[in-house]
PDB file of N, CA and C in Angstrom:
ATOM      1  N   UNK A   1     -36.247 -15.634  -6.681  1.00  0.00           N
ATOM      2  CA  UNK A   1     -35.223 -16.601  -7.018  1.00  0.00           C
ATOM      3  C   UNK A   1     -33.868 -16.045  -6.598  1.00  0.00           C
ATOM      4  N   UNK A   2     -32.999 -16.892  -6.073  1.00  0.00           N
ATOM      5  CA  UNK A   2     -31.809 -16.617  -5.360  1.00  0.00           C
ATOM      6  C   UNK A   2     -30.564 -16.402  -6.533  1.00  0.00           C
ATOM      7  N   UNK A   3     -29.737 -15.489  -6.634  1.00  0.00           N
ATOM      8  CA  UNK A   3     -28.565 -15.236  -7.292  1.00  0.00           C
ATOM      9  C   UNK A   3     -27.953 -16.718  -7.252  1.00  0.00           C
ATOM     10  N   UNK A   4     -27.577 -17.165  -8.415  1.00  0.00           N
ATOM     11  CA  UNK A   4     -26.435 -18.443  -8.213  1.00  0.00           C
ATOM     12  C   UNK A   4     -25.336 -17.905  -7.663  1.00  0.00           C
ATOM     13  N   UNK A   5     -25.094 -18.919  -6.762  1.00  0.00           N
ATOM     14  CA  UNK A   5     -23.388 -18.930  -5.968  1.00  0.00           C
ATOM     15  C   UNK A   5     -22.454 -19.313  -6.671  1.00  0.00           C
ATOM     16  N   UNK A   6     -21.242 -18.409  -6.615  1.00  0.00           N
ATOM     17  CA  UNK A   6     -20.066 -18.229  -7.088  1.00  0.00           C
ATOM     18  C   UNK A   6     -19.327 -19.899  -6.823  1.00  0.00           C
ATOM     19  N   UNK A   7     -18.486 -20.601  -7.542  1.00  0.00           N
ATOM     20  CA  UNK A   7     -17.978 -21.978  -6.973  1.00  0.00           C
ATOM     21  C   UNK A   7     -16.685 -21.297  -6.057  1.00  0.00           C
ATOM     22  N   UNK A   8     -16.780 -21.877  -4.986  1.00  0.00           N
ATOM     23  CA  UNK A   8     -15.823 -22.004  -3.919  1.00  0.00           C
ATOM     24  C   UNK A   8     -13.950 -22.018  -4.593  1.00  0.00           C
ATOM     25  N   UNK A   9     -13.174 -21.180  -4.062  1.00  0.00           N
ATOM     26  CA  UNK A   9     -12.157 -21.298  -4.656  1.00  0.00           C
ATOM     27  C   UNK A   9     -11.422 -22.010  -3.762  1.00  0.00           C
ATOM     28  N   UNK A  10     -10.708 -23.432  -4.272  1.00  0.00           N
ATOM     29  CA  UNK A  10     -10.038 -24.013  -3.689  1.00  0.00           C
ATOM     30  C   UNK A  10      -8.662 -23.674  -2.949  1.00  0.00           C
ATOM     31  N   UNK A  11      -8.131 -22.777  -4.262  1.00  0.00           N
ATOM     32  CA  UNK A  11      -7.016 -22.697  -3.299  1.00  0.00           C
ATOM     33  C   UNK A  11      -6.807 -21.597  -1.994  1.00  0.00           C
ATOM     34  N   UNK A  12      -7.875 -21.102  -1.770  1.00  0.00           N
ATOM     35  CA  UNK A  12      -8.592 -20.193  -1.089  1.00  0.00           C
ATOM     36  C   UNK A  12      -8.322 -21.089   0.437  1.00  0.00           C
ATOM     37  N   UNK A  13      -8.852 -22.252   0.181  1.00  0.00           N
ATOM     38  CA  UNK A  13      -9.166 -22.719   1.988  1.00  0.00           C
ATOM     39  C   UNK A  13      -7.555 -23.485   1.778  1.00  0.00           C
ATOM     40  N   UNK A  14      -6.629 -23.729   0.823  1.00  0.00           N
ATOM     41  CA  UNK A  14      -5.370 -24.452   1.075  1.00  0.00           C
ATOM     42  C   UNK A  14      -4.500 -23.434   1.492  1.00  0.00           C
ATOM     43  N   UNK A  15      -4.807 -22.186   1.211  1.00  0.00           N
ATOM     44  CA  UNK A  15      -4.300 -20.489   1.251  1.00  0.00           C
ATOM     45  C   UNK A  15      -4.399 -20.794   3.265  1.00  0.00           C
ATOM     46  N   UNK A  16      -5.312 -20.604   3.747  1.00  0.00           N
ATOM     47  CA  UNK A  16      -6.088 -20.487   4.553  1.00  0.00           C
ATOM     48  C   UNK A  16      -5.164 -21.959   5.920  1.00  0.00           C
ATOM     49  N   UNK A  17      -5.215 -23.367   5.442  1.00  0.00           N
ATOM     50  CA  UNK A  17      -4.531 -24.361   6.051  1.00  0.00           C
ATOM     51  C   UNK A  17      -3.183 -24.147   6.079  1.00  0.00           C
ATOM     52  N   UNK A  18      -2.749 -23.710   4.811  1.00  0.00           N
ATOM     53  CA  UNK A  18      -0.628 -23.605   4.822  1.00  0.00           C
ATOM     54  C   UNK A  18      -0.358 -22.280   5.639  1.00  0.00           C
ATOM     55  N   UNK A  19      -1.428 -21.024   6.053  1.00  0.00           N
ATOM     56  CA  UNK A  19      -0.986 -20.227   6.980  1.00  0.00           C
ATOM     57  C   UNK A  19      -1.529 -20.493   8.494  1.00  0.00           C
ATOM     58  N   UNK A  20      -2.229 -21.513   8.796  1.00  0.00           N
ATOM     59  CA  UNK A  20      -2.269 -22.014   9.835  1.00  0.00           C
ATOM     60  C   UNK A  20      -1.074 -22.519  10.816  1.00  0.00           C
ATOM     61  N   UNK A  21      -0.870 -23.479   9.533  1.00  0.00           N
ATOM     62  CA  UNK A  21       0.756 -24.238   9.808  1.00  0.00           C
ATOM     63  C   UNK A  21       1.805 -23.237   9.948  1.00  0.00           C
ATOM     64  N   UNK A  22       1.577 -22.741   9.151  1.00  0.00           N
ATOM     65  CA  UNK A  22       3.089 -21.350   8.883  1.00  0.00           C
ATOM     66  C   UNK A  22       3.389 -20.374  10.467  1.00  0.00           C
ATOM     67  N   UNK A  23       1.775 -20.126  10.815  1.00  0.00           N
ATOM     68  CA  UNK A  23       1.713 -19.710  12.520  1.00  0.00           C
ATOM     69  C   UNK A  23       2.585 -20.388  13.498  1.00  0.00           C
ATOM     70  N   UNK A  24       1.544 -21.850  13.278  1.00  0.00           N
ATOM     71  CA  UNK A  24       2.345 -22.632  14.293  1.00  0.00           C
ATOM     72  C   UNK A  24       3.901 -22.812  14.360  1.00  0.00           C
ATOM     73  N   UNK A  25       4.752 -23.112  12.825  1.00  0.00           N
ATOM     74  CA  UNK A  25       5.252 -23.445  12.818  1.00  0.00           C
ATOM     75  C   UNK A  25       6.750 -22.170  13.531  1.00  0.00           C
ATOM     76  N   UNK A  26       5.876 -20.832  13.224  1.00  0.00           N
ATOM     77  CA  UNK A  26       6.716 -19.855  12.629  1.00  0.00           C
ATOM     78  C   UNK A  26       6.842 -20.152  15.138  1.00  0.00           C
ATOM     79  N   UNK A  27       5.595 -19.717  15.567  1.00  0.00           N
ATOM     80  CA  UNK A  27       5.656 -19.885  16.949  1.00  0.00           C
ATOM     81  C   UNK A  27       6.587 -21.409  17.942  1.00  0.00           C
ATOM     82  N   UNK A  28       6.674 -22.205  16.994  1.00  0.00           N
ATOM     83  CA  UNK A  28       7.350 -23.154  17.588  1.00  0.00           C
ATOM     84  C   UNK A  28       8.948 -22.834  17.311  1.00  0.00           C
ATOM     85  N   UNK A  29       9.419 -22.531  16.447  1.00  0.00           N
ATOM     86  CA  UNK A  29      10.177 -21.542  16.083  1.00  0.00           C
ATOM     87  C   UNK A  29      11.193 -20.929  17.340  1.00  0.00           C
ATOM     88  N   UNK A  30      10.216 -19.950  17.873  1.00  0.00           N
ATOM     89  CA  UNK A  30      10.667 -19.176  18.454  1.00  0.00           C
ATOM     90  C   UNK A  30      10.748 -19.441  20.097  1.00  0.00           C
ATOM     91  N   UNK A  31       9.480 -20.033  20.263  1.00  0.00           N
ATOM     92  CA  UNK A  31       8.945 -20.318  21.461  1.00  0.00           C
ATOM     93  C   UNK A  31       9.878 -22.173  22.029  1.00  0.00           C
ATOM     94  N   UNK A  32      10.202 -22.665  21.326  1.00  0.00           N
ATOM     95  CA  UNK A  32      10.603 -23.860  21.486  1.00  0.00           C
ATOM     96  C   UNK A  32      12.256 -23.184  22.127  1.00  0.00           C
ATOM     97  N   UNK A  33      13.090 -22.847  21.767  1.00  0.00           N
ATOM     98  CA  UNK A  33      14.567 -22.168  22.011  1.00  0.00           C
ATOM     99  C   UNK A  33      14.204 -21.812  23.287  1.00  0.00           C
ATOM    100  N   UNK A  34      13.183 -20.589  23.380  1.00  0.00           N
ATOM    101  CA  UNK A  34      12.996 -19.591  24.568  1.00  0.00           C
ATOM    102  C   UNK A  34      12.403 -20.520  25.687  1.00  0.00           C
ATOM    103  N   UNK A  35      11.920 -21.056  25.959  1.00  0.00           N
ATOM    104  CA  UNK A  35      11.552 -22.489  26.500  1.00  0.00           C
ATOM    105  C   UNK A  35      12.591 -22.963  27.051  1.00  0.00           C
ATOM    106  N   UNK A  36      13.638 -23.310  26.312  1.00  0.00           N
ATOM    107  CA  UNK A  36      14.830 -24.682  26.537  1.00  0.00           C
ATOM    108  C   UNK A  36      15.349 -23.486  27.694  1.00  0.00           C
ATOM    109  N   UNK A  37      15.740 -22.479  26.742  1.00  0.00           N
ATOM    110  CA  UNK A  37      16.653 -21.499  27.590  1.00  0.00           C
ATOM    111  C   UNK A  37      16.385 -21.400  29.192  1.00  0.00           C
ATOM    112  N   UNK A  38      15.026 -21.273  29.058  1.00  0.00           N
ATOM    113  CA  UNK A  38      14.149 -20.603  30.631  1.00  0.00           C
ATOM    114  C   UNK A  38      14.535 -21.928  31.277  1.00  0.00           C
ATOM    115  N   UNK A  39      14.527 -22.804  31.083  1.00  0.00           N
ATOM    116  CA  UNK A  39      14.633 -23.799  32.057  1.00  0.00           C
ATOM    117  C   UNK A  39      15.959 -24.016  32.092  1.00  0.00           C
ATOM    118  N   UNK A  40      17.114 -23.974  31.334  1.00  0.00           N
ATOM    119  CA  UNK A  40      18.087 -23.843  31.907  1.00  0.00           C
ATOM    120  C   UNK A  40      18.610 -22.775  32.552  1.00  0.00           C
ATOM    121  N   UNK A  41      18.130 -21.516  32.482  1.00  0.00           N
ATOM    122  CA  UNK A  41      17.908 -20.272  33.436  1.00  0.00           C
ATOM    123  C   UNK A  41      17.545 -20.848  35.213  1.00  0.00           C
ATOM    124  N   UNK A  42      16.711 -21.477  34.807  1.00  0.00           N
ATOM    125  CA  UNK A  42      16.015 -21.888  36.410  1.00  0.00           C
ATOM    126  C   UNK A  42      16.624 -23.016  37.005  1.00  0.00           C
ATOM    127  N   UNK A  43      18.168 -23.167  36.232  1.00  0.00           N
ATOM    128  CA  UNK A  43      18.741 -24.678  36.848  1.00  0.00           C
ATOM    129  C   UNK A  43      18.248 -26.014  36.107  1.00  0.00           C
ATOM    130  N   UNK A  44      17.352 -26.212  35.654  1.00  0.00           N
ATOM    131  CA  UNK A  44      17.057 -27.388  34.928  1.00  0.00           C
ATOM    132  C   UNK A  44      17.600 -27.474  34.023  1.00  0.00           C
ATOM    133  N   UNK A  45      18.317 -29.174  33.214  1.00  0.00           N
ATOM    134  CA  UNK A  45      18.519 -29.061  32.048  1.00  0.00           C
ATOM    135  C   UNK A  45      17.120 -29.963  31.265  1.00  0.00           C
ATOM    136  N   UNK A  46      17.288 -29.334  30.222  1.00  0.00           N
ATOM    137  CA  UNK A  46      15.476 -29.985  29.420  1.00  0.00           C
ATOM    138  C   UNK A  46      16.254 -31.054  28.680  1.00  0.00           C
ATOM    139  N   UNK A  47      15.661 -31.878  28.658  1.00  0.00           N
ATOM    140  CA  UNK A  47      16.306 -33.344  27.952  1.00  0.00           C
ATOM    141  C   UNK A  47      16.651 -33.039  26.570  1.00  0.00           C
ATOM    142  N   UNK A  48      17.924 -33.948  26.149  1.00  0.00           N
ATOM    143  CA  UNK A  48      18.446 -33.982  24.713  1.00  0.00           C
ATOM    144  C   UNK A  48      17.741 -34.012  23.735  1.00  0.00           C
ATOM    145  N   UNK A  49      18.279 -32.933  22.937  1.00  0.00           N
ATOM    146  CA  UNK A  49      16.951 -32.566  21.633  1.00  0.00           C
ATOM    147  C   UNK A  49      16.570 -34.167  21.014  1.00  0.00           C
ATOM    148  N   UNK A  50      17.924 -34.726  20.899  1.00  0.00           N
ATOM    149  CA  UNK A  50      17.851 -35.948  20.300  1.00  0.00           C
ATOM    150  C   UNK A  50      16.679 -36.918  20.487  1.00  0.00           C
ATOM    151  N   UNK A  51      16.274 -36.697  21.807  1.00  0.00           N
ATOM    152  CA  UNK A  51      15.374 -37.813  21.984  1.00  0.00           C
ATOM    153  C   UNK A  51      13.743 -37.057  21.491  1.00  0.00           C
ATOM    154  N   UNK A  52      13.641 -35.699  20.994  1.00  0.00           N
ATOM    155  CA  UNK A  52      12.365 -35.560  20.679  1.00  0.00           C
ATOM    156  C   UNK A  52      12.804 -35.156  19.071  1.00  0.00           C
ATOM    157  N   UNK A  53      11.666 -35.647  17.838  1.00  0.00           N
ATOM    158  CA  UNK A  53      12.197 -35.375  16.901  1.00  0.00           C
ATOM    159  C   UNK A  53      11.640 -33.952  16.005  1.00  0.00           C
ATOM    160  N   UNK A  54      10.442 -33.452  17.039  1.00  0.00           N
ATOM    161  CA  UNK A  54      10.170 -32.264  16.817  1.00  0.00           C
ATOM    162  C   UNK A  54      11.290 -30.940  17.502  1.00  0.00           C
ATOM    163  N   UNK A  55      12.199 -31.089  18.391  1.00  0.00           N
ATOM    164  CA  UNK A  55      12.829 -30.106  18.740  1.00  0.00           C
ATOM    165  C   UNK A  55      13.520 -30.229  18.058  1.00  0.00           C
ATOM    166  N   UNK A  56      14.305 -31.768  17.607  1.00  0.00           N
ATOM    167  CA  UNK A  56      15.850 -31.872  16.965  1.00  0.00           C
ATOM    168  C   UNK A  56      15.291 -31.207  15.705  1.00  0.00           C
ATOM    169  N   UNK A  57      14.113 -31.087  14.761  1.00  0.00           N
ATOM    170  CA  UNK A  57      13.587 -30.521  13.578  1.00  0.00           C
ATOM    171  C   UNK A  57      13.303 -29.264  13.569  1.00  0.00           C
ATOM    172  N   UNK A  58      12.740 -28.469  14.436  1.00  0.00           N
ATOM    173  CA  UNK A  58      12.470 -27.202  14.887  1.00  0.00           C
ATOM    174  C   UNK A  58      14.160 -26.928  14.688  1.00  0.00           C
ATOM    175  N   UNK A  59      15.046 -27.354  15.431  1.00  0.00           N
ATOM    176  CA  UNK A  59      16.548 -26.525  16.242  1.00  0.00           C
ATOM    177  C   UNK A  59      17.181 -26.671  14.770  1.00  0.00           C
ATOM    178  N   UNK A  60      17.354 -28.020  14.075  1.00  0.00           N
ATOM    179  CA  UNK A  60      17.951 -27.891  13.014  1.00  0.00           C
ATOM    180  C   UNK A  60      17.747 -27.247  11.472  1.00  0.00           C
ATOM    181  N   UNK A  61      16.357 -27.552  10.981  1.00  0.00           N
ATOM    182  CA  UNK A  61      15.617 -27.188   9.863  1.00  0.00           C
ATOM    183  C   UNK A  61      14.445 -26.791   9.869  1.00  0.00           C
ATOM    184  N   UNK A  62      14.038 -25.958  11.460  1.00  0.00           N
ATOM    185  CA  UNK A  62      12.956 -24.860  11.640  1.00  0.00           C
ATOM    186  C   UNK A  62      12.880 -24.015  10.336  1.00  0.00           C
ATOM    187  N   UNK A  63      14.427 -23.098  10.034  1.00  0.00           N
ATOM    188  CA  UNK A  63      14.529 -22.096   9.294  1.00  0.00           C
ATOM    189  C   UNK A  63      13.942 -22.496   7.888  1.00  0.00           C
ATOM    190  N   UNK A  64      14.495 -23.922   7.313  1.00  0.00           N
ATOM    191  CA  UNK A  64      14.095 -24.063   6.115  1.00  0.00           C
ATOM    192  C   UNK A  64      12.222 -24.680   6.051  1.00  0.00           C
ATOM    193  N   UNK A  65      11.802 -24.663   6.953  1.00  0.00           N
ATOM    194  CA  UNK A  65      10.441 -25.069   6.849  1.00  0.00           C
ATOM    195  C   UNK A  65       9.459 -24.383   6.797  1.00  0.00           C
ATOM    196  N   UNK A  66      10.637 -23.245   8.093  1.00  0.00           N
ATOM    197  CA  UNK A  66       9.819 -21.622   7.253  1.00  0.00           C
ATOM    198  C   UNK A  66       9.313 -20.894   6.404  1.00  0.00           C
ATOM    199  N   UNK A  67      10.813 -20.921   5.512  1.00  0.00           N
ATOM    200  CA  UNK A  67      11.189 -20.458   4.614  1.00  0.00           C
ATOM    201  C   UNK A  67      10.585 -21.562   3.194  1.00  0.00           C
ATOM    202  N   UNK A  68      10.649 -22.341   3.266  1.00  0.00           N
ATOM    203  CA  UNK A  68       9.357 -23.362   2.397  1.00  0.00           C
ATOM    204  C   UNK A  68       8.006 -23.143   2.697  1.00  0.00           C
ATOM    205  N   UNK A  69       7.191 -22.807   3.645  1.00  0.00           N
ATOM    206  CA  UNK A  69       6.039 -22.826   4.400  1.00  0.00           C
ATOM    207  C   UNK A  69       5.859 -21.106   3.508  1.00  0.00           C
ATOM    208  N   UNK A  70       6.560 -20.169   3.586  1.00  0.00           N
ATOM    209  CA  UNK A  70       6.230 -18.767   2.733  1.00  0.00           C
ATOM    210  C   UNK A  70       6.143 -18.664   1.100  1.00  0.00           C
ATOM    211  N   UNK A  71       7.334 -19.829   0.985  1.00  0.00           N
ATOM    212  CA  UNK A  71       7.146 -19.918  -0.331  1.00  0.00           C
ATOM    213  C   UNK A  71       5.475 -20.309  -0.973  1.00  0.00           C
ATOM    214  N   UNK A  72       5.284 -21.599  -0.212  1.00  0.00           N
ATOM    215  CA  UNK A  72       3.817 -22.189  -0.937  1.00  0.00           C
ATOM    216  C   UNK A  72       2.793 -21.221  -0.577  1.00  0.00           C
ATOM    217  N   UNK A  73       3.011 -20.529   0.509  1.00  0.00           N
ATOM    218  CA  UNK A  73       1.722 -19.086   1.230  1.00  0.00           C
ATOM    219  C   UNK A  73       1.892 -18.421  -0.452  1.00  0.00           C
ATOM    220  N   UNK A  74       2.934 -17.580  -0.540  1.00  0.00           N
ATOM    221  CA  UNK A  74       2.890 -16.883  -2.014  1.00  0.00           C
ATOM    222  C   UNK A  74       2.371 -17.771  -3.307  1.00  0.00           C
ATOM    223  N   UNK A  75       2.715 -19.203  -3.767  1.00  0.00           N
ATOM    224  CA  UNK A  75       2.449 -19.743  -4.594  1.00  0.00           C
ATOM    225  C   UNK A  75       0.916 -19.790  -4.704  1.00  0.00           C
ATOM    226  N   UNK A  76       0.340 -19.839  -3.597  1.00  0.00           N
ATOM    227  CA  UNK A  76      -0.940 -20.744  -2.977  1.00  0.00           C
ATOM    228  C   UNK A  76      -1.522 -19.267  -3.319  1.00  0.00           C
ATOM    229  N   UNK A  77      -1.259 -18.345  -2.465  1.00  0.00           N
ATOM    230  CA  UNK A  77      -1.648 -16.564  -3.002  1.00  0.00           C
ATOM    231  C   UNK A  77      -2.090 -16.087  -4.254  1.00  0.00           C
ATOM    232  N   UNK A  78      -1.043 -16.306  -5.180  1.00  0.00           N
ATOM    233  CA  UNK A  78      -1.495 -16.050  -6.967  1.00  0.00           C
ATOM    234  C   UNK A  78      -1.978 -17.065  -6.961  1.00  0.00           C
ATOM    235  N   UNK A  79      -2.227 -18.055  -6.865  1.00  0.00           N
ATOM    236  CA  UNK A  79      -2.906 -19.310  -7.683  1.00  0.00           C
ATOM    237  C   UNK A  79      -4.701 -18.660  -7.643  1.00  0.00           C
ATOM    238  N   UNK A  80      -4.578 -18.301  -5.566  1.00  0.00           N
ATOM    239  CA  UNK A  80      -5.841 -17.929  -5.659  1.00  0.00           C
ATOM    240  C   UNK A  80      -6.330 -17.216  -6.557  1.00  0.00           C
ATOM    241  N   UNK A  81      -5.549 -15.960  -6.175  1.00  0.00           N
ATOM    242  CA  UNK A  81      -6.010 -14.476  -6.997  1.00  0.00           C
ATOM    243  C   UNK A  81      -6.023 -15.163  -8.380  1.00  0.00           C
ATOM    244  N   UNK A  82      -5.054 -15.658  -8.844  1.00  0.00           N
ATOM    245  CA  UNK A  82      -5.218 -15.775 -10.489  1.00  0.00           C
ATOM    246  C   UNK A  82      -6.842 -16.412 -11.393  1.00  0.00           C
ATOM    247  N   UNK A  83      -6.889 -17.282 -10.193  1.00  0.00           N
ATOM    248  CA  UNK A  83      -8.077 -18.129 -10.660  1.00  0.00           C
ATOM    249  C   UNK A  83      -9.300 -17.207  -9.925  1.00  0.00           C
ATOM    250  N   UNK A  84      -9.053 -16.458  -9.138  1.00  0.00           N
ATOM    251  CA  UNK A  84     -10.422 -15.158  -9.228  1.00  0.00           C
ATOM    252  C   UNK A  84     -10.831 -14.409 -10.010  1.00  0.00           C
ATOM    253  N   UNK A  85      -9.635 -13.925 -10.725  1.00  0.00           N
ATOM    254  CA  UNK A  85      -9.274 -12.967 -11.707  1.00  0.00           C
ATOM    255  C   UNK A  85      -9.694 -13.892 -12.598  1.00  0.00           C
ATOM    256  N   UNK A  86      -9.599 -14.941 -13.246  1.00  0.00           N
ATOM    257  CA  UNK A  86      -9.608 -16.209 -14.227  1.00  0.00           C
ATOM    258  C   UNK A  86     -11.435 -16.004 -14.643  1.00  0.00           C
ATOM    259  N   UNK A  87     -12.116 -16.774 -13.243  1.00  0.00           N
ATOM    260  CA  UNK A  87     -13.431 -17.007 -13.179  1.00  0.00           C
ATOM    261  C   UNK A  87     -14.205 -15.402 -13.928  1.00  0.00           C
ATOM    262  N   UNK A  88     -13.599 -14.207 -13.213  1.00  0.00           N
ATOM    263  CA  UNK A  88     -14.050 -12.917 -13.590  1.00  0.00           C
ATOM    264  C   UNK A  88     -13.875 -12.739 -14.653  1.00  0.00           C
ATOM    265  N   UNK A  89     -12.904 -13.003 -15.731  1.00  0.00           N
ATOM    266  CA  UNK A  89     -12.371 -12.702 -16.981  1.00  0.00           C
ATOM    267  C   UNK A  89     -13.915 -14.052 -17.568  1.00  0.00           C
ATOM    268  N   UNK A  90     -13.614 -15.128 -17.305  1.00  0.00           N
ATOM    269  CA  UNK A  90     -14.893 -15.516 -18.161  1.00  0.00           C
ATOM    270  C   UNK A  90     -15.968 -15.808 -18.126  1.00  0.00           C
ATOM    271  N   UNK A  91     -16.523 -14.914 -16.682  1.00  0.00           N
ATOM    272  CA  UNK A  91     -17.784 -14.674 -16.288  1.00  0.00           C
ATOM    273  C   UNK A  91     -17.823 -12.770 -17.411  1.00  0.00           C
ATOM    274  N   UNK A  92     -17.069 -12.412 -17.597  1.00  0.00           N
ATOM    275  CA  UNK A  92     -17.614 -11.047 -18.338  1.00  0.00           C
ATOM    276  C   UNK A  92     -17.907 -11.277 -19.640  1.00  0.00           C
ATOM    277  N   UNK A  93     -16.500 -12.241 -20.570  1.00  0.00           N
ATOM    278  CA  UNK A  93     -16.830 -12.816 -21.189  1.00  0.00           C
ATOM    279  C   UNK A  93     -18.215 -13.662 -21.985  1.00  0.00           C
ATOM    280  N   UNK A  94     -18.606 -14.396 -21.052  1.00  0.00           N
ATOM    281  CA  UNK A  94     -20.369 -15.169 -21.712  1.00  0.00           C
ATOM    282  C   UNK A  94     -20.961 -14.117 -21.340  1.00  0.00           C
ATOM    283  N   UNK A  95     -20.865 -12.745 -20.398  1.00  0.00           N
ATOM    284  CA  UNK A  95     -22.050 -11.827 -20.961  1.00  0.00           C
ATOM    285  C   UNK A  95     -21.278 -10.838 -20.792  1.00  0.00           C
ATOM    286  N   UNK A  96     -21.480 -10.519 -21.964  1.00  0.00           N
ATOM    287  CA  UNK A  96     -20.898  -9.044 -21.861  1.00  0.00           C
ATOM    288  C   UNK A  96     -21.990  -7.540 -21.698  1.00  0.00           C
ATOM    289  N   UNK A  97     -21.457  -6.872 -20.753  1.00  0.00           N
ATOM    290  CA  UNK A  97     -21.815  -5.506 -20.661  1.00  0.00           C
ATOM    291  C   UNK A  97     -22.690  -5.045 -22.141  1.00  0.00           C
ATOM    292  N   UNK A  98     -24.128  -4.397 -22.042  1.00  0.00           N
ATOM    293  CA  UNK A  98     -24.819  -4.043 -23.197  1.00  0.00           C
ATOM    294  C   UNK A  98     -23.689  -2.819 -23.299  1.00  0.00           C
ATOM    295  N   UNK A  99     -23.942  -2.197 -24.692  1.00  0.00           N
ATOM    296  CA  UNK A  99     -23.199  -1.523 -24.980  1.00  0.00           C
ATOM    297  C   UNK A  99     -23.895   0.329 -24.674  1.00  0.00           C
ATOM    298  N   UNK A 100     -23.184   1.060 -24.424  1.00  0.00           N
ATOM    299  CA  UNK A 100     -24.051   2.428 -23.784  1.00  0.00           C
ATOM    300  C   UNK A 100     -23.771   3.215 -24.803  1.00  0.00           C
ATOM    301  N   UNK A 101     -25.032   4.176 -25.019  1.00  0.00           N
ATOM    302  CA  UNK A 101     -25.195   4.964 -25.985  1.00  0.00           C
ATOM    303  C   UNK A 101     -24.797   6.279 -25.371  1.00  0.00           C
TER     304      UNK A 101
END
């Protein structure tokens, strides 16, 4: 007979999606500027942020989306751990360790 499986911790795979985003976001970031630049390096100008609303968002409130995007990584972080730590505290609980002589 197979050990029962542990239940899946949710905030585990939301842990997992908000640092996905946080990658991308942190690489668009950086890579979006360095981009514009190179092509105006090479003589081109790259069209007005205005008309795309991911650059005008990246150029203006990249920083704070960041900086929101780390916050929920940490929130999302203890929530996990807490509720690991949680499940463990009352999985020892309903059985407790026999006692050693």
């Amino acid at each position: 007979m197979a050990a029962p499986e542990e239940p899946r911790n949710p905030f585990y795979f939301l842990l997992l999606a908000v640092g996905l985003v946080f990658v991308a976001t942190v690489l668009a970031y950086v890579v979006v500027p360095w981009m514009e630049q190179k092509a105006m390096d090479a003589g081109t100008m790259p069209p007005p942020r205005e008309e795309s609303w991911f650059r005008n968002m990246i150029y203006h409130d990249g920083w704070k989306l960041v900086l929101a995007e780390v916050a929920l990584l940490v929130i999302l972080g203890l929530a996990s751990m807490g509720l690991d730590r949680y499940w463990r505290w009352k999985k020892e609980h309903q059985n407790p360790p026999p006692p050693q002589q």
